[in-house]
Protein backbone atom coordinates (compact mmCIF):
# COMPACT_ATOMS: atom_id res chain seq x y z
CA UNK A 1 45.43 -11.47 -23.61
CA UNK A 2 46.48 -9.59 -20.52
CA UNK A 3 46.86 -10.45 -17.08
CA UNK A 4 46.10 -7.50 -14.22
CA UNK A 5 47.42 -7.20 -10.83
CA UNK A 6 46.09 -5.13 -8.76
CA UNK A 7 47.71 -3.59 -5.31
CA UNK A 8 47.49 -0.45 -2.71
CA UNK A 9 44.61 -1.86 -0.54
CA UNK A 10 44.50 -1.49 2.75
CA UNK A 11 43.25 -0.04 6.04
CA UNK A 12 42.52 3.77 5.98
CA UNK A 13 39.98 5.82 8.44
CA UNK A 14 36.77 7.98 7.10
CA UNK A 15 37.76 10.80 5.64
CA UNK A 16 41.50 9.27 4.28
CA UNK A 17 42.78 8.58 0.92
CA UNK A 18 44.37 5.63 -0.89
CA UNK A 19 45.80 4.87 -4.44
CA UNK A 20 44.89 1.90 -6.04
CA UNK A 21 47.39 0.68 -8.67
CA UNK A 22 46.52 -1.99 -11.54
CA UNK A 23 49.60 -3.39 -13.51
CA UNK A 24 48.71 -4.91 -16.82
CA UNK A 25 51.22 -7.57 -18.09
CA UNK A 26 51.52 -5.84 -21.30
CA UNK A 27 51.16 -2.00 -23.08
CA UNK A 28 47.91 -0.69 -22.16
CA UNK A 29 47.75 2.04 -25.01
CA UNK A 30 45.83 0.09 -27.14
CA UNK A 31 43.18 -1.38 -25.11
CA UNK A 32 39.38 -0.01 -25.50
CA UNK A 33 38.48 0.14 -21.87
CA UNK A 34 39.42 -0.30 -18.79
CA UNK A 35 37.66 0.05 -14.85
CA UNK A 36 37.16 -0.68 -11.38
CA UNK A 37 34.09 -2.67 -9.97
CA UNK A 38 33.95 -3.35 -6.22
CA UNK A 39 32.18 -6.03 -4.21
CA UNK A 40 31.50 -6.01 -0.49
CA UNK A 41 30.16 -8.95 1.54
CA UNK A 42 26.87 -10.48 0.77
CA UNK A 43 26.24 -7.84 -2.20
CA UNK A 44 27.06 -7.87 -6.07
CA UNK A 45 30.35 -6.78 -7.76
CA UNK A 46 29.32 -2.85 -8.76
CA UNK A 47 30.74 -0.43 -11.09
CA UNK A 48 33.12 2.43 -9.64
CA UNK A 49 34.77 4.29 -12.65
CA UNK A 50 36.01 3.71 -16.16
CA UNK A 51 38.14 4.97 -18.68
CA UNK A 52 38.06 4.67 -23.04
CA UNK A 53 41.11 4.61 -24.85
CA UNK A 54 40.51 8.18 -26.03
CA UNK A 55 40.54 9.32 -22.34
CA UNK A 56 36.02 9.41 -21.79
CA UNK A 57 35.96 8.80 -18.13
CA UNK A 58 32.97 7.72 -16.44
CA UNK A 59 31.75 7.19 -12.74
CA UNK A 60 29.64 5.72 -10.08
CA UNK A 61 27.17 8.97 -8.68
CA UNK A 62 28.50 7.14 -5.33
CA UNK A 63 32.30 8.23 -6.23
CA UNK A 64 31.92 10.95 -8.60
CA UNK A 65 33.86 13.70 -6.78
CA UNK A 66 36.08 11.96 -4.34
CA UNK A 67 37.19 8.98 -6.90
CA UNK A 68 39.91 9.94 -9.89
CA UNK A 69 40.93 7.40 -12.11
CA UNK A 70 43.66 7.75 -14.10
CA UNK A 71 46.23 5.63 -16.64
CA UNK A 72 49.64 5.66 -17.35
CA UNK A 73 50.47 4.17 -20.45
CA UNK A 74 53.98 4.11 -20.04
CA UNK A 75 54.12 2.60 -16.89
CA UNK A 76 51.22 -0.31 -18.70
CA UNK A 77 48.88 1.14 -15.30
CA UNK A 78 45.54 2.28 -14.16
CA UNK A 79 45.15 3.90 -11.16
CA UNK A 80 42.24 5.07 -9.04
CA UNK A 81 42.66 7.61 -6.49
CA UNK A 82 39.76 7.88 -3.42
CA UNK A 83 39.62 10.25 -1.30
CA UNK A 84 37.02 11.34 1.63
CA UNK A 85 36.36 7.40 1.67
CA UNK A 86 33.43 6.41 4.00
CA UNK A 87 32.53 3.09 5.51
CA UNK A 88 30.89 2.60 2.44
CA UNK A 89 33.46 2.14 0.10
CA UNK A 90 34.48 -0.93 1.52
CA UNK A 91 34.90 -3.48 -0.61
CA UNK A 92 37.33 -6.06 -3.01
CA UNK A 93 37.91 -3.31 -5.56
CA UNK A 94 38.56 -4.82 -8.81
CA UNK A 95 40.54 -3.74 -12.05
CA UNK A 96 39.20 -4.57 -15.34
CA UNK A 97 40.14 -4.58 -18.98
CA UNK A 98 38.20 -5.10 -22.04
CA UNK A 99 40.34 -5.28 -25.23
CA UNK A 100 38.24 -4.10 -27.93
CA UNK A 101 34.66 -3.30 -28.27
CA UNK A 102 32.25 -6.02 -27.49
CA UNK A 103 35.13 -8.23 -26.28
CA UNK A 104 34.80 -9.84 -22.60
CA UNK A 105 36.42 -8.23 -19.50
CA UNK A 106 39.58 -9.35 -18.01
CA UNK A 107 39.57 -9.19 -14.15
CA UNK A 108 42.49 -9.39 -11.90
CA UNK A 109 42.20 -10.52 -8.25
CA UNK A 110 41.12 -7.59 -6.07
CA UNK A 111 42.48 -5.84 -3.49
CA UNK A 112 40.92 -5.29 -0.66
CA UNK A 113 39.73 -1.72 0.64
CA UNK A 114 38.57 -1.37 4.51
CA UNK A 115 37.51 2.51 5.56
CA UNK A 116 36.98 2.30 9.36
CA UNK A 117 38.10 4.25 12.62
């Protein structure tokens, strides 16, 4: 198993940037897949971006271009960076982790985003 913590929420204006950070409790190197959903009020938890063990990335046409996510395996973290953020991309963002293929996801907590002037 894993536990994730996510951080690096916050308040930022249209048109900033933020980092999100995920910290797994153990070596991330190994594990098939791992992402970040997002949920804002009064509408479903929605994909953002992903990223395979072998490095296949894969994103949200609503992100694609201003969202980058990236891991460090060394430091056992994922990371998403957003930039040009709109109103829009507020939301709980989630981190997720799915061990091996066909296995369920591991959530952490959320963190929560706000873009607004």
């Amino acid at each position: 198993q894993v536990q994730l913590v996510e951080s690096g929420g916050g308040l930022v204006q249209p048109g900033g940037s933020l980092r999100l950070s995920c910290r797994a409790s153990r070596s991330i190197s190994s594990i098939f897949l791992m992402g970040w959903y997002r949920q804002a009020p009064g509408k479903q938890r929605e994909f953002v971006a992903r990223m395979y063990s072998f490095d296949s990335r894969n994103y949200a046409d609503s992100t694609k271009g201003r969202f980058t996510i990236t891991r460090d395996n060394s430091e056992n973290t994922l990371y998403l960076q957003m930039t040009n953020l709109e109103p829009e991309d507020t939301a709980v963002y989630f981190c997720s982790a799915q061990l091996g293929v066909g296995e369920a996801y591991i959530w952490g907590q959320g963190t929560q985003v706000t873009v607004s002037s």
